[in-house]
Protein backbone atom coordinates (compact mmCIF):
# COMPACT_ATOMS: atom_id res chain seq x y z
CA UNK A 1 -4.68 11.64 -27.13
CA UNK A 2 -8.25 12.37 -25.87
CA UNK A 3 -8.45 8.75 -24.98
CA UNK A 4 -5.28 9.18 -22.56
CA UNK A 5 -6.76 12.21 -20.40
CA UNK A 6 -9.96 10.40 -20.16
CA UNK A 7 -8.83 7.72 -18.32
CA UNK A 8 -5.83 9.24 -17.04
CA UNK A 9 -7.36 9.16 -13.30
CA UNK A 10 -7.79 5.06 -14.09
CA UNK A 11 -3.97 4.85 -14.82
CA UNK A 12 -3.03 7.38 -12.08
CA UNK A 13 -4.70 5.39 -9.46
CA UNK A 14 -3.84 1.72 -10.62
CA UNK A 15 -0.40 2.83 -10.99
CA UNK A 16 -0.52 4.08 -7.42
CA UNK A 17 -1.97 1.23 -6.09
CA UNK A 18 0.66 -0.81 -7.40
CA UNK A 19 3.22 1.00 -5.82
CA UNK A 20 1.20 1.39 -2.91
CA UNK A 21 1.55 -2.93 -2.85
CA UNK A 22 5.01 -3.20 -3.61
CA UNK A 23 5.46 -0.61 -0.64
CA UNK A 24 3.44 -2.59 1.71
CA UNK A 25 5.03 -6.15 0.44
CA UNK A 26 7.96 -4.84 0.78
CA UNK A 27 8.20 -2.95 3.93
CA UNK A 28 10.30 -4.19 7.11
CA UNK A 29 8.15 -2.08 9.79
CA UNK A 30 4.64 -3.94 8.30
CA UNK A 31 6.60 -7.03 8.20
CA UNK A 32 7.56 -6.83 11.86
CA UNK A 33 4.18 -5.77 12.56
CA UNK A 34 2.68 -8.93 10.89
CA UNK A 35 5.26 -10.84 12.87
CA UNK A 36 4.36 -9.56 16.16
CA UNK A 37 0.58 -9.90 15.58
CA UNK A 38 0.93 -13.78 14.79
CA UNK A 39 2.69 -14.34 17.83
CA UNK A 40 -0.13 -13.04 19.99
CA UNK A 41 -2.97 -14.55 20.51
CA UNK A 42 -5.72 -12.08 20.31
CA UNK A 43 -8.72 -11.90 18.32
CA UNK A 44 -8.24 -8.44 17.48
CA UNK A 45 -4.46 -8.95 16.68
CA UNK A 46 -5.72 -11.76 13.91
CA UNK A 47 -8.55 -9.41 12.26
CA UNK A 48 -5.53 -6.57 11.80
CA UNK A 49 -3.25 -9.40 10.23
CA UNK A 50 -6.63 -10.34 7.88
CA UNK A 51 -7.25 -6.72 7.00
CA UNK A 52 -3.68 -6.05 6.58
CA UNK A 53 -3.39 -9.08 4.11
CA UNK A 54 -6.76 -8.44 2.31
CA UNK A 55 -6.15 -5.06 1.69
CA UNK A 56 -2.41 -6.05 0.44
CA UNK A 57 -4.05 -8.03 -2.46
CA UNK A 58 -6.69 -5.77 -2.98
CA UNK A 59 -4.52 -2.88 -4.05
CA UNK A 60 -2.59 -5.27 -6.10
CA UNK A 61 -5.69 -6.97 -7.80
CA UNK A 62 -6.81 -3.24 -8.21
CA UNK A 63 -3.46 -2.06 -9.61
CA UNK A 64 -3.34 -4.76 -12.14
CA UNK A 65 -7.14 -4.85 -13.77
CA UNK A 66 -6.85 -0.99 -13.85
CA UNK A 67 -3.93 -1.40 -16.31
CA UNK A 68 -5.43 -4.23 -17.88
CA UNK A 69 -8.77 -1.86 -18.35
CA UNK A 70 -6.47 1.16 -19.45
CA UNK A 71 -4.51 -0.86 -22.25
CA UNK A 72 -7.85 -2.36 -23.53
CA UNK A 73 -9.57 1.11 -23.70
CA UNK A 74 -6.13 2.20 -25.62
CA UNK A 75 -6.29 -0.78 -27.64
CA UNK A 76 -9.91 -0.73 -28.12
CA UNK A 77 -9.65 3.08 -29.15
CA UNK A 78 -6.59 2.54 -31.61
CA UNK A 79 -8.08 -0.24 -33.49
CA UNK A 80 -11.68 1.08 -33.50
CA UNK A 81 -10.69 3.86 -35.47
CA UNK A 82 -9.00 2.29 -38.10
């Protein structure tokens, strides 16, 4: 169980992130936002939609190789000590 508080913040804040994602991919006001920024045509308008869409996959790339890091510490830690 020691194993689970120390890298409880990992799986807090992967888990978050994920939802964090799902939220953003998910979300009608963003969408419309994403929308209305294509249809301009200014430069700053496209570095928004880039950072919007960069930061999108970031939390989801974070999300998932947190959990992947948290189930091979468990793993690691279950089957090391037998």
């Amino acid at each position: 169980m020691m194993i689970l508080s120390k890298y409880g913040k990992l799986l807090t804040f992967s888990i978050l992130s994920l939802l964090l994602y799902f939220f953003v991919d998910n979300s009608d006001s963003i969408t419309q936002t994403l929308q209305m920024v294509v249809k301009s045509n200014s430069h700053k308008a496209m570095g928004v939609y880039i950072l919007l869409i960069i930061g999108k996959y970031f939390l989801f790339l974070f999300g998932v190789l947190g959990l992947a890091m948290f189930s091979y510490r468990m793993l690691q830690a279950y089957f090391g000590d037998h």
